[in-house]
C-alpha atoms as a PDB file:
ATOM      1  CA  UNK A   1       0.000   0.000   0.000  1.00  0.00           C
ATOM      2  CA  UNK A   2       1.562   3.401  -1.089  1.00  0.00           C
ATOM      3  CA  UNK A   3       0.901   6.190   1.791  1.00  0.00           C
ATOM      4  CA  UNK A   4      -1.805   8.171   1.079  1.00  0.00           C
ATOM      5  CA  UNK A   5      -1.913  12.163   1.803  1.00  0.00           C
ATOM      6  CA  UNK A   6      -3.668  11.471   4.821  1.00  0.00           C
ATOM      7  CA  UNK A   7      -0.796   9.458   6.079  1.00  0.00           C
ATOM      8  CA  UNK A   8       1.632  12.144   6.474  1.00  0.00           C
ATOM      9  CA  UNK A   9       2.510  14.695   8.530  1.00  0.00           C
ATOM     10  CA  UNK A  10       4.185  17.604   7.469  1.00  0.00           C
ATOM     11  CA  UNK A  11       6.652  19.301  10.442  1.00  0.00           C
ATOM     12  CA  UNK A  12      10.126  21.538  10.356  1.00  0.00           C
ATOM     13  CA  UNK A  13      12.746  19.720  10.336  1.00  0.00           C
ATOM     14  CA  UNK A  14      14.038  20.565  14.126  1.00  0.00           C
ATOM     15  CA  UNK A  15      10.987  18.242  15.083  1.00  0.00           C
ATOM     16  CA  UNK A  16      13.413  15.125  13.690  1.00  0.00           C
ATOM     17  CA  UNK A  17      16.092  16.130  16.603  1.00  0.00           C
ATOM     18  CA  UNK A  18      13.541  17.301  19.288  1.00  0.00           C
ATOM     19  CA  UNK A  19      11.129  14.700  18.974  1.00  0.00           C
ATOM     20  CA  UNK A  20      13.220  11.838  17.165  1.00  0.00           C
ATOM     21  CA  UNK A  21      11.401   9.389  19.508  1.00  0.00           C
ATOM     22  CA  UNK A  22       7.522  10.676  18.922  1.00  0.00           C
ATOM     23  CA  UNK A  23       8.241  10.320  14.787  1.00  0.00           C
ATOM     24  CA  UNK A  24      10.381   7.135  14.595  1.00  0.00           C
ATOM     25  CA  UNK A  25       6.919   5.735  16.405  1.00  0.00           C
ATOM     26  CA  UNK A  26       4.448   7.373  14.002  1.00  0.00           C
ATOM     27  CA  UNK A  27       6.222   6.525  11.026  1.00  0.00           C
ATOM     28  CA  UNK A  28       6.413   2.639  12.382  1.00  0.00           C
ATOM     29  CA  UNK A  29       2.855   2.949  12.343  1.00  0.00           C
ATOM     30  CA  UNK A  30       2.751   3.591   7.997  1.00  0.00           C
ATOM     31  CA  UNK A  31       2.501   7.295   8.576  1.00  0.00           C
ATOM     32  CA  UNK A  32       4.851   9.086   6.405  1.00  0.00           C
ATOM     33  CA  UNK A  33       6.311  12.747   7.745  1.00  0.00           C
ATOM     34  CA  UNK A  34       7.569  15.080   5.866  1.00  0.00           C
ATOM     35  CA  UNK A  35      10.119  18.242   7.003  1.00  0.00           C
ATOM     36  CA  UNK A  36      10.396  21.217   6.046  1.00  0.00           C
ATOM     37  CA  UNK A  37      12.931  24.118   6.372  1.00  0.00           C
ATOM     38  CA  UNK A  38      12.410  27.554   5.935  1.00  0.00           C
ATOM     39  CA  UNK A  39       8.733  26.583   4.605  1.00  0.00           C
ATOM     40  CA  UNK A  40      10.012  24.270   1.507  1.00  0.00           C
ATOM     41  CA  UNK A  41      10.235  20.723   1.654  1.00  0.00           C
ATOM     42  CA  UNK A  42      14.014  19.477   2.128  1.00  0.00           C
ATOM     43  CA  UNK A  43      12.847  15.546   3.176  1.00  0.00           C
ATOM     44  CA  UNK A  44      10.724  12.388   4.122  1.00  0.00           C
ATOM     45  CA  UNK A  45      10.535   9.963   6.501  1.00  0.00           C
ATOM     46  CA  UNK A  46       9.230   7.115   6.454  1.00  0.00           C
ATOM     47  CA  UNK A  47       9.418   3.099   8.285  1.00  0.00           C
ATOM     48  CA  UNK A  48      11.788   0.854   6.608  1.00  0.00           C
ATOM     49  CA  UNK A  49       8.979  -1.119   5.658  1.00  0.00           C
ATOM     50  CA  UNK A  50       6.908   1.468   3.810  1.00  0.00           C
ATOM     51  CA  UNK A  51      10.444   2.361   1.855  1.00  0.00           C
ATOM     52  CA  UNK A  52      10.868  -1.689   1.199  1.00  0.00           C
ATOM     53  CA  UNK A  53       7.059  -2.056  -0.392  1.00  0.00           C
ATOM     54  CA  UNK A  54       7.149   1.056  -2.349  1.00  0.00           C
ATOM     55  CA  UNK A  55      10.650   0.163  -3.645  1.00  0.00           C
ATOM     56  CA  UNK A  56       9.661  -3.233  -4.285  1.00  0.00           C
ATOM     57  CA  UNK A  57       6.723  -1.618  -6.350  1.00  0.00           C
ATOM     58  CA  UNK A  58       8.930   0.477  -8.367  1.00  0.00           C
ATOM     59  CA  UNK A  59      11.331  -2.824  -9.689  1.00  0.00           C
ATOM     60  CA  UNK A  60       8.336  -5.003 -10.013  1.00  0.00           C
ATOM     61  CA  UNK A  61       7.334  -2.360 -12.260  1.00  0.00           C
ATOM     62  CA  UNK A  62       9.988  -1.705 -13.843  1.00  0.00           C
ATOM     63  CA  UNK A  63      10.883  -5.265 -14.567  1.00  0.00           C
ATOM     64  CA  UNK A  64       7.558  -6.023 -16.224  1.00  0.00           C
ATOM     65  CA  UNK A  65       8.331  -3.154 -18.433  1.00  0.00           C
ATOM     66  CA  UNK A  66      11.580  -4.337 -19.462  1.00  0.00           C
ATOM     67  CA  UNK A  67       9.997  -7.920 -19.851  1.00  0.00           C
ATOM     68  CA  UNK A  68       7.294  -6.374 -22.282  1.00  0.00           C
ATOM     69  CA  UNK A  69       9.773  -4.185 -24.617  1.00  0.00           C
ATOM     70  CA  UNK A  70      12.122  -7.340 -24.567  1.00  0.00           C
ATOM     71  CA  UNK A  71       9.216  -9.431 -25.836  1.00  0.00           C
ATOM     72  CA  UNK A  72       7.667  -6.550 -28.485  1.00  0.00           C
ATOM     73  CA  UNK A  73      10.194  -6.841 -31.821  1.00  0.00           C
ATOM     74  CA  UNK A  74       8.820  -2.974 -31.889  1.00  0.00           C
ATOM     75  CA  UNK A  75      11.339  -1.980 -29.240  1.00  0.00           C
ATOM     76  CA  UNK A  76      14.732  -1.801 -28.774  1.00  0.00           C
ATOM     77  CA  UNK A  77      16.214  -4.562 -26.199  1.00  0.00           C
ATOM     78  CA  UNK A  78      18.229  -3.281 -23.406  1.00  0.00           C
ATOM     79  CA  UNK A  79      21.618  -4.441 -25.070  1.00  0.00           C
ATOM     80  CA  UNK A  80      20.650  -2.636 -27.782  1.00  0.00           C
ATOM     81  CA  UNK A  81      19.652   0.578 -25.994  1.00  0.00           C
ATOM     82  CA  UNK A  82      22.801   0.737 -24.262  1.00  0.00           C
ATOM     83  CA  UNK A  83      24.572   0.051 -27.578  1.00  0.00           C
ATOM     84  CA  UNK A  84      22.950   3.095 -29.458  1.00  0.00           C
ATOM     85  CA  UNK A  85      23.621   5.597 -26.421  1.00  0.00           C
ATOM     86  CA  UNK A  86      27.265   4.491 -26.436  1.00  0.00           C
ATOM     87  CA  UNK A  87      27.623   5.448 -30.083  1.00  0.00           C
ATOM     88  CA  UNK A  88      25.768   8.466 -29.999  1.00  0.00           C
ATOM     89  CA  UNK A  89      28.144   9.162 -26.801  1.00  0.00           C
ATOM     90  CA  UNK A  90      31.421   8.316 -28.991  1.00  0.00           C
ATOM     91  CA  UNK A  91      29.661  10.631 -32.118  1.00  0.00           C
ATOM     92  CA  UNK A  92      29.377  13.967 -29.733  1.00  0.00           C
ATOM     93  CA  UNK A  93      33.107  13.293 -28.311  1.00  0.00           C
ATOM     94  CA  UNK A  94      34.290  12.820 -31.809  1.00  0.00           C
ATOM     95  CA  UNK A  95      32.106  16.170 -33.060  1.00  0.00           C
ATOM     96  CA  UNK A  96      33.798  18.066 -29.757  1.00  0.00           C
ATOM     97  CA  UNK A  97      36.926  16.904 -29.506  1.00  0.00           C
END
């Protein structure tokens, strides 16, 4: 489950040293926080296990992606991705150098 808006908690970021205890709590119980200095965002907090299921989501993700372009002869495999970057690399150091 990806936190929702309603799971987080938005605080300046001296609440992380004065109440390290109070947050490491909330966040173990799937709230998310996030601090703020000088009114702008500057980070997030969250439990180790919200971080592990999000990331988790992300690679799945990204994974079946790959698997589909792999599979589709429409799209370029990741060999040959990485192939036509590192030429078009080697053409603009040629052109520049």
């Amino acid at each position: 489950m990806v936190p929702s808006i309603s799971d987080m908690d938005i605080r300046p970021v001296s609440d992380l040293r004065n109440r390290f205890a109070e947050i490491a709590d909330y966040v173990q119980g799937g709230h998310t926080v996030i601090f703020t200095r000088n009114g702008y965002g500057c980070m997030v907090t969250m439990s180790f296990e919200t971080y592990k299921r999000l990331n988790n989501a992300v690679i799945d993700e990204l994974n079946r992606v790959d698997s589909l372009c792999e599979n589709d002869p429409r799209h370029y495999t990741r060999d040959e991705s990485l192939e036509i970057l590192k030429e078009r690399r080697n053409a603009r150091r040629k052109v520049h150098a």
